[in-house]
PDB file of N, CA and C in Angstrom:
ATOM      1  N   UNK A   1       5.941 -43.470 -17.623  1.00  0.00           N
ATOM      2  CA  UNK A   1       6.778 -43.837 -18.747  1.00  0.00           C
ATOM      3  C   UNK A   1       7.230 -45.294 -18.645  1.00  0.00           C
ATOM      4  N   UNK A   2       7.687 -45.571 -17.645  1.00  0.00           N
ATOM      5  CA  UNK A   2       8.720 -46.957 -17.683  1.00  0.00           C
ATOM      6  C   UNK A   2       7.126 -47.974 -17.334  1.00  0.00           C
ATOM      7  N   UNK A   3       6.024 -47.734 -16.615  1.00  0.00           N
ATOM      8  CA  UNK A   3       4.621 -48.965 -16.925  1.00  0.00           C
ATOM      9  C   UNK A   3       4.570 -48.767 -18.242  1.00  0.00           C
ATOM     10  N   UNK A   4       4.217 -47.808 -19.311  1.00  0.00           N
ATOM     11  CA  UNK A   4       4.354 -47.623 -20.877  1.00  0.00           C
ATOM     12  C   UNK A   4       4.763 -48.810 -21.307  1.00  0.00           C
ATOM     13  N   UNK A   5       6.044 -48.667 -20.870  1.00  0.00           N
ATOM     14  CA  UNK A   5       7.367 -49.825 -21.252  1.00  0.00           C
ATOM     15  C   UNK A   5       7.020 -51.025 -21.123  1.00  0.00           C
ATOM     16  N   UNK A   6       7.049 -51.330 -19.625  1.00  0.00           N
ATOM     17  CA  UNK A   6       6.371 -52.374 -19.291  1.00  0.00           C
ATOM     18  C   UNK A   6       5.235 -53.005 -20.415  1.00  0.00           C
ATOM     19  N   UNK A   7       4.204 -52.119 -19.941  1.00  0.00           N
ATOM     20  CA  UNK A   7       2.725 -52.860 -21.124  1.00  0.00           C
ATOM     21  C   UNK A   7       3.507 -53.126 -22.681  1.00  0.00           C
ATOM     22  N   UNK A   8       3.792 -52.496 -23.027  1.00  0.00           N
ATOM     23  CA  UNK A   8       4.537 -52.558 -24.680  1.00  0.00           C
ATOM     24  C   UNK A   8       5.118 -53.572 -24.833  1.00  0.00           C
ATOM     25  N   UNK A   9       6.514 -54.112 -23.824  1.00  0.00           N
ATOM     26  CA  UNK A   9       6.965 -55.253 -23.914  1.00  0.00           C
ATOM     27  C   UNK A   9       6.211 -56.500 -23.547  1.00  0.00           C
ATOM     28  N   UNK A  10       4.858 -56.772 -22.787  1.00  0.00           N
ATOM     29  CA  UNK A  10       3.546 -57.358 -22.125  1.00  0.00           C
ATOM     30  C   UNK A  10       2.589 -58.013 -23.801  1.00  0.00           C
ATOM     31  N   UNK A  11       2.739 -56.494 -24.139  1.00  0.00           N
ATOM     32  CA  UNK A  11       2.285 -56.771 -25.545  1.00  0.00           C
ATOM     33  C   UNK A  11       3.114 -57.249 -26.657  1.00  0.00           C
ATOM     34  N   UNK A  12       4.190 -56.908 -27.001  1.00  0.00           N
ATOM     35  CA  UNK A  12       5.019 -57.732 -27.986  1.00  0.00           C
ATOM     36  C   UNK A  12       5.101 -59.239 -27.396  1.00  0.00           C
ATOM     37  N   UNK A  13       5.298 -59.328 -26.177  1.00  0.00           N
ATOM     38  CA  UNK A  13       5.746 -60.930 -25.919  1.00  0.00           C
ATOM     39  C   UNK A  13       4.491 -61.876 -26.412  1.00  0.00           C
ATOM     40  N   UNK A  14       3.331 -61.375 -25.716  1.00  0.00           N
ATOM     41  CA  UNK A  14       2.153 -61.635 -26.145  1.00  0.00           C
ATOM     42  C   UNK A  14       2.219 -61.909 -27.443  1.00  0.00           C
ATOM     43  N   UNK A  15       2.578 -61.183 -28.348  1.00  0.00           N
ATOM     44  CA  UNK A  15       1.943 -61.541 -29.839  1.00  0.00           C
ATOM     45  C   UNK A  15       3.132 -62.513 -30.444  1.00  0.00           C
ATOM     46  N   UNK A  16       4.038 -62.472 -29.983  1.00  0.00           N
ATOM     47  CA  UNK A  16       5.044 -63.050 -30.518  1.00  0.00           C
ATOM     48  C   UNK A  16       4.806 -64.561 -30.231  1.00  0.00           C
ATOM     49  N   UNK A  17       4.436 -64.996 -28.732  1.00  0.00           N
ATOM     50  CA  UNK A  17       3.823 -66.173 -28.437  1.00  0.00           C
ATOM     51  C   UNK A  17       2.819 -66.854 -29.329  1.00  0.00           C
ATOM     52  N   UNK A  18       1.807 -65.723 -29.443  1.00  0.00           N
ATOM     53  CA  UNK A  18       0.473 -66.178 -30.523  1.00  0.00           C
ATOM     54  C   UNK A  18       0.849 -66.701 -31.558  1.00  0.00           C
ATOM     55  N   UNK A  19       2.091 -65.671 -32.344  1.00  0.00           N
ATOM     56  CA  UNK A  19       2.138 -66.372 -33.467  1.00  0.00           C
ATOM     57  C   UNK A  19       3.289 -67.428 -33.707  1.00  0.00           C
ATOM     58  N   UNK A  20       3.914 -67.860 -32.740  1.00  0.00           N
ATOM     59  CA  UNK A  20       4.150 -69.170 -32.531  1.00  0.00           C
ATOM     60  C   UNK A  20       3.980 -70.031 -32.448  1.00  0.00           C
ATOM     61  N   UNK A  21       2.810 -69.665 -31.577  1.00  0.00           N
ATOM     62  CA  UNK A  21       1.561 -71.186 -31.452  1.00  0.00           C
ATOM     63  C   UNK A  21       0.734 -71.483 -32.617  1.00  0.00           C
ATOM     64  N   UNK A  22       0.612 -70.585 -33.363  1.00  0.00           N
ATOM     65  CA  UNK A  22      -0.651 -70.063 -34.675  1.00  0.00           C
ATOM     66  C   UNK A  22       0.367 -70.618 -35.525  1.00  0.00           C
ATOM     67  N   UNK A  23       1.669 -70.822 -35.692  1.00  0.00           N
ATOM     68  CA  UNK A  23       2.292 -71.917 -36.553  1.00  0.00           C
ATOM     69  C   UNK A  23       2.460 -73.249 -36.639  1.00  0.00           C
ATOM     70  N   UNK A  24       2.950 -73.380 -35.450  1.00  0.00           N
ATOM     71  CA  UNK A  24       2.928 -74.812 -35.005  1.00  0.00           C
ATOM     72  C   UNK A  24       1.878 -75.400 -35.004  1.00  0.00           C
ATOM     73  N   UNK A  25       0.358 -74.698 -34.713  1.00  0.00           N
ATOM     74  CA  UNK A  25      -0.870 -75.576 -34.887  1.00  0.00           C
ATOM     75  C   UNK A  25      -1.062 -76.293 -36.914  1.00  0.00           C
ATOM     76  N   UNK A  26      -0.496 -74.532 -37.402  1.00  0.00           N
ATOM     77  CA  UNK A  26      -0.686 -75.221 -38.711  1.00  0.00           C
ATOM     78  C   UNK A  26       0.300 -75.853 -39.427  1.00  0.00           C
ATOM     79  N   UNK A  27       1.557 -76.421 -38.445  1.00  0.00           N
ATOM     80  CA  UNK A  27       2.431 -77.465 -39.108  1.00  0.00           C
ATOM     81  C   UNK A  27       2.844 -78.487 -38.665  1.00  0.00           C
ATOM     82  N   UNK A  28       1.813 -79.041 -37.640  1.00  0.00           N
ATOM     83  CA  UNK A  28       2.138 -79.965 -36.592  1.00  0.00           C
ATOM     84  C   UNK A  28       0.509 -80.773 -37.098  1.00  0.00           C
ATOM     85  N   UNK A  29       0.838 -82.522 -36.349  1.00  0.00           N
ATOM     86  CA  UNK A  29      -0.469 -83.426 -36.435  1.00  0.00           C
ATOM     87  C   UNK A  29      -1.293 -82.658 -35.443  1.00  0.00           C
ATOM     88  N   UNK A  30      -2.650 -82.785 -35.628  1.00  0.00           N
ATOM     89  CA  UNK A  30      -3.562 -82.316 -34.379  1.00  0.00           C
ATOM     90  C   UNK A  30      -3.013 -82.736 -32.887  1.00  0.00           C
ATOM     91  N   UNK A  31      -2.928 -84.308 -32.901  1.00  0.00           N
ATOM     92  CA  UNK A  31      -2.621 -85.273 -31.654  1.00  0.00           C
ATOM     93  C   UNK A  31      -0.841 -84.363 -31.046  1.00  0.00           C
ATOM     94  N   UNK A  32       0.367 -83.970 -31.980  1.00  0.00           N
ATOM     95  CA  UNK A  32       1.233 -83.650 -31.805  1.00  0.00           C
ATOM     96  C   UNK A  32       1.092 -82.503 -30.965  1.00  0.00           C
ATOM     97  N   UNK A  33       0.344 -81.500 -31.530  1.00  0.00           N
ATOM     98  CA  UNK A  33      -0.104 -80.114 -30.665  1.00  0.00           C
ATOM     99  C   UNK A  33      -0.557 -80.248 -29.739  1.00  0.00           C
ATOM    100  N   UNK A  34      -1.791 -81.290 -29.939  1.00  0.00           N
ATOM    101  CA  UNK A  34      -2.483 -81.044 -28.399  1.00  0.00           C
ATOM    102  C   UNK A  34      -1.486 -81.423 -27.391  1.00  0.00           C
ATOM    103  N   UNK A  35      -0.697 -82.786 -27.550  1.00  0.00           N
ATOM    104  CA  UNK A  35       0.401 -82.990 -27.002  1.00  0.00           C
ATOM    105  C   UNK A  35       1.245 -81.786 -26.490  1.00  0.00           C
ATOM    106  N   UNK A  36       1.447 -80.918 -27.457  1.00  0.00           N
ATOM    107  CA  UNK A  36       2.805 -80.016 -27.458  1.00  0.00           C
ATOM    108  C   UNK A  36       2.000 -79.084 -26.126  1.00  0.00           C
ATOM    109  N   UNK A  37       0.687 -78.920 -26.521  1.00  0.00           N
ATOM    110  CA  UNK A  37       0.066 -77.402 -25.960  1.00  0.00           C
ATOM    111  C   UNK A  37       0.204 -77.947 -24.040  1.00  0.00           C
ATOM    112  N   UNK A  38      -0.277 -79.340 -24.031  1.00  0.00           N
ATOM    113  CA  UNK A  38      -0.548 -79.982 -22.735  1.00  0.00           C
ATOM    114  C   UNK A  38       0.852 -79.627 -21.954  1.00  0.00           C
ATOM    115  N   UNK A  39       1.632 -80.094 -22.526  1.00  0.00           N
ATOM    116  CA  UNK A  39       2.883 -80.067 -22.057  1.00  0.00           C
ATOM    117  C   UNK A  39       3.674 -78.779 -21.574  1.00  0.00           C
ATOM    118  N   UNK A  40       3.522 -77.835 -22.596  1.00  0.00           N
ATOM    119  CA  UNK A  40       3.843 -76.251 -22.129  1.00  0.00           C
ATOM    120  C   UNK A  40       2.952 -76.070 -20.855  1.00  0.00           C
ATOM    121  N   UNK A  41       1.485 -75.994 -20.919  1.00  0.00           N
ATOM    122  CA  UNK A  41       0.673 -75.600 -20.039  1.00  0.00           C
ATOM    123  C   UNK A  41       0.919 -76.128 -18.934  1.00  0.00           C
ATOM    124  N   UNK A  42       1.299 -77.555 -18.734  1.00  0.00           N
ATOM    125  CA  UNK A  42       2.081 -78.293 -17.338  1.00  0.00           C
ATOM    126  C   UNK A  42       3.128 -77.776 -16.672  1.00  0.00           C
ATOM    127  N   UNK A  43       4.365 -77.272 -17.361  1.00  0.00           N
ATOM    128  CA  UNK A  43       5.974 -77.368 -16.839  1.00  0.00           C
ATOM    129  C   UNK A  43       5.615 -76.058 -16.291  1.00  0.00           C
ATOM    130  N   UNK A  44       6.565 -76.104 -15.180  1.00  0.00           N
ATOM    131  CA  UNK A  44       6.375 -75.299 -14.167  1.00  0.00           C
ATOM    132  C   UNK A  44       7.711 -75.061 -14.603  1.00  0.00           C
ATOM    133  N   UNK A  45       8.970 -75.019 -13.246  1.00  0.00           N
ATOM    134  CA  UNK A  45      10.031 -74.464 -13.442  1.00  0.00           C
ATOM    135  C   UNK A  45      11.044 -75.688 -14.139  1.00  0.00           C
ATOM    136  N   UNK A  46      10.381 -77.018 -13.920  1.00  0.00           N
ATOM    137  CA  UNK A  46      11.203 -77.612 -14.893  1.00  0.00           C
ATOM    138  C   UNK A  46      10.950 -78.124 -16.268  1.00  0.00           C
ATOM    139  N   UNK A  47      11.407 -77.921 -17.311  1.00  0.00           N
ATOM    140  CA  UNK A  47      10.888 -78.424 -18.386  1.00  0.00           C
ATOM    141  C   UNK A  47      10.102 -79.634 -18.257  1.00  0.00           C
ATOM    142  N   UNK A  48       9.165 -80.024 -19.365  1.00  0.00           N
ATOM    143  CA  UNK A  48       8.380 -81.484 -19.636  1.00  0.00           C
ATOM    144  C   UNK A  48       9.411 -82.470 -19.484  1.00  0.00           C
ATOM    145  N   UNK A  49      10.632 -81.949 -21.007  1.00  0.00           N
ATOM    146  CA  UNK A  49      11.436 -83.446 -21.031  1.00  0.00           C
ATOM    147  C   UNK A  49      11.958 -83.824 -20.051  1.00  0.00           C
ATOM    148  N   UNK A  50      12.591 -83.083 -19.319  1.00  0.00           N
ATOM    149  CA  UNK A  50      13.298 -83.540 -18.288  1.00  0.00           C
ATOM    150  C   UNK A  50      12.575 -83.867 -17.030  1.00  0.00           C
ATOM    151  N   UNK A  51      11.046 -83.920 -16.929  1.00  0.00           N
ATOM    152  CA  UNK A  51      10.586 -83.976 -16.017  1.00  0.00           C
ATOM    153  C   UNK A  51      10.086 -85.972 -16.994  1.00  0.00           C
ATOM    154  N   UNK A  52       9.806 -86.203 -17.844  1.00  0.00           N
ATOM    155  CA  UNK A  52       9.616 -87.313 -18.130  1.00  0.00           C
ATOM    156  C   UNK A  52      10.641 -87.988 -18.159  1.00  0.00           C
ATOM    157  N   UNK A  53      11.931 -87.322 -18.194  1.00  0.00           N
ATOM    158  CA  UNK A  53      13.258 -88.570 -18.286  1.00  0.00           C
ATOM    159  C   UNK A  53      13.307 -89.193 -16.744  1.00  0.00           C
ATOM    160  N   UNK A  54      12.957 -87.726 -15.749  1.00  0.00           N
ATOM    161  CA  UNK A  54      13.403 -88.047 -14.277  1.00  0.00           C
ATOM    162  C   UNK A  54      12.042 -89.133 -13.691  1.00  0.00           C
ATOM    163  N   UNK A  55      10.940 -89.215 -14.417  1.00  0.00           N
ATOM    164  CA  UNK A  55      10.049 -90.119 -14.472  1.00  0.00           C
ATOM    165  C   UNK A  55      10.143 -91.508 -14.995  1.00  0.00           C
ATOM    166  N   UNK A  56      11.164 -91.002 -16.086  1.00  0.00           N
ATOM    167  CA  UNK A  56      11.338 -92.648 -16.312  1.00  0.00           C
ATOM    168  C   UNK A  56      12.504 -93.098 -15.591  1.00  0.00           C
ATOM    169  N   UNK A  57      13.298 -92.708 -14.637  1.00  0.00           N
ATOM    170  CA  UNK A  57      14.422 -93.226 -14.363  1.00  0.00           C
ATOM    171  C   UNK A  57      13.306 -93.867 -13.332  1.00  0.00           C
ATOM    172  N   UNK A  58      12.569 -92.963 -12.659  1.00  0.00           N
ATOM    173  CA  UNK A  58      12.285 -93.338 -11.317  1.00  0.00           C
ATOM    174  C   UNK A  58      11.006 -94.717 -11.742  1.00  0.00           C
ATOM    175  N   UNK A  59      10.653 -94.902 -12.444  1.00  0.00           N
ATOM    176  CA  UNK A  59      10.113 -96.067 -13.091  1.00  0.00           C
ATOM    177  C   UNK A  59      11.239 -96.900 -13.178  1.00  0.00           C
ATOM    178  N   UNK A  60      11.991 -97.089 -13.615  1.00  0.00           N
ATOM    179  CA  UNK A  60      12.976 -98.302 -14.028  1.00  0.00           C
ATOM    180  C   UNK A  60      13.692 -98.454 -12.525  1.00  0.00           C
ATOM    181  N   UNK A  61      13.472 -97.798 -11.695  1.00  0.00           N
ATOM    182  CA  UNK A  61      13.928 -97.688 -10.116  1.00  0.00           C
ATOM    183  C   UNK A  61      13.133 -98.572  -9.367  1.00  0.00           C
ATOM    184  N   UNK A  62      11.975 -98.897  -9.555  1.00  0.00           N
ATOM    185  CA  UNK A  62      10.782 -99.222  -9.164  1.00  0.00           C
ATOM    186  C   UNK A  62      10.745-100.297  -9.577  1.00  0.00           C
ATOM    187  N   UNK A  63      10.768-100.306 -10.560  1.00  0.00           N
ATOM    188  CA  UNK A  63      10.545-101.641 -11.392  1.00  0.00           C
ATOM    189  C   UNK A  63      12.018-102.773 -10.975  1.00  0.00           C
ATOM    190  N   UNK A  64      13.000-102.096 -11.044  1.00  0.00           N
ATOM    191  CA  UNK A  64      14.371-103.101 -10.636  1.00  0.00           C
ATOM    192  C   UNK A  64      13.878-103.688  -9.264  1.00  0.00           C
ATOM    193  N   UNK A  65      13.784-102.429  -7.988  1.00  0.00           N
ATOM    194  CA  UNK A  65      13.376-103.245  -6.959  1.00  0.00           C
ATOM    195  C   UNK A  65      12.667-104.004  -6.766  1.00  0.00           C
ATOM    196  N   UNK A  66      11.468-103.653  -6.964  1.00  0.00           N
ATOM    197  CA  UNK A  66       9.917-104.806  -7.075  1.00  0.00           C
ATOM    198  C   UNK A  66      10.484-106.138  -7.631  1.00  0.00           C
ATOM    199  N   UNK A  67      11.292-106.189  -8.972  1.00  0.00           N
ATOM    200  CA  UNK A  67      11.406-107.372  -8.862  1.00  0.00           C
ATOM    201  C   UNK A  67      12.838-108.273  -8.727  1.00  0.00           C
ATOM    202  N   UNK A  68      13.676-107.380  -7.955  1.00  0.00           N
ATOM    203  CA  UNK A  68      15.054-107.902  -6.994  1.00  0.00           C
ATOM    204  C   UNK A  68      13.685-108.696  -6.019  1.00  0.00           C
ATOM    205  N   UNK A  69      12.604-108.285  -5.115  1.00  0.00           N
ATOM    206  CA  UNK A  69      12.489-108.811  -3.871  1.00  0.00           C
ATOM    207  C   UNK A  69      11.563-109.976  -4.046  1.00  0.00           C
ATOM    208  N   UNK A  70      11.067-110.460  -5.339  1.00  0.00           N
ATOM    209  CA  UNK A  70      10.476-111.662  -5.972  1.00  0.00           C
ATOM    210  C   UNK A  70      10.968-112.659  -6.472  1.00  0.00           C
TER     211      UNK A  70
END
């Protein structure tokens, strides 16, 4: 009974995803999606954005020092 459960909710999440994505493909630029899709498929436990903000800090980190020592 409760694997039943399991698979059922396996399957709603499933479709509910699909047709999320099956919208956004048809209301988004091509370049935006592929963007969007890359980005989901990447983030692990931390989101994209916040993994590009903590990328750009650490760029502007980089960049200050390099040229403090010039």
């Amino acid at each position: 009974m409760a694997l039943r459960w399991v698979l059922a909710e396996g399957v709603s999440v499933l479709t509910l995803n699909l047709v999320m994505i099956s919208g956004l493909s048809l209301t988004l630029e091509r370049s935006l999606f592929s963007q969007y899709v890359r980005d989901r498929l990447a983030e692990g436990m931390i989101p994209m954005v916040q993994m590009r903000r903590i990328s750009d800090s650490i760029d502007k980190y980089v960049n200050g020092a390099t040229h403090a020592r010039t």
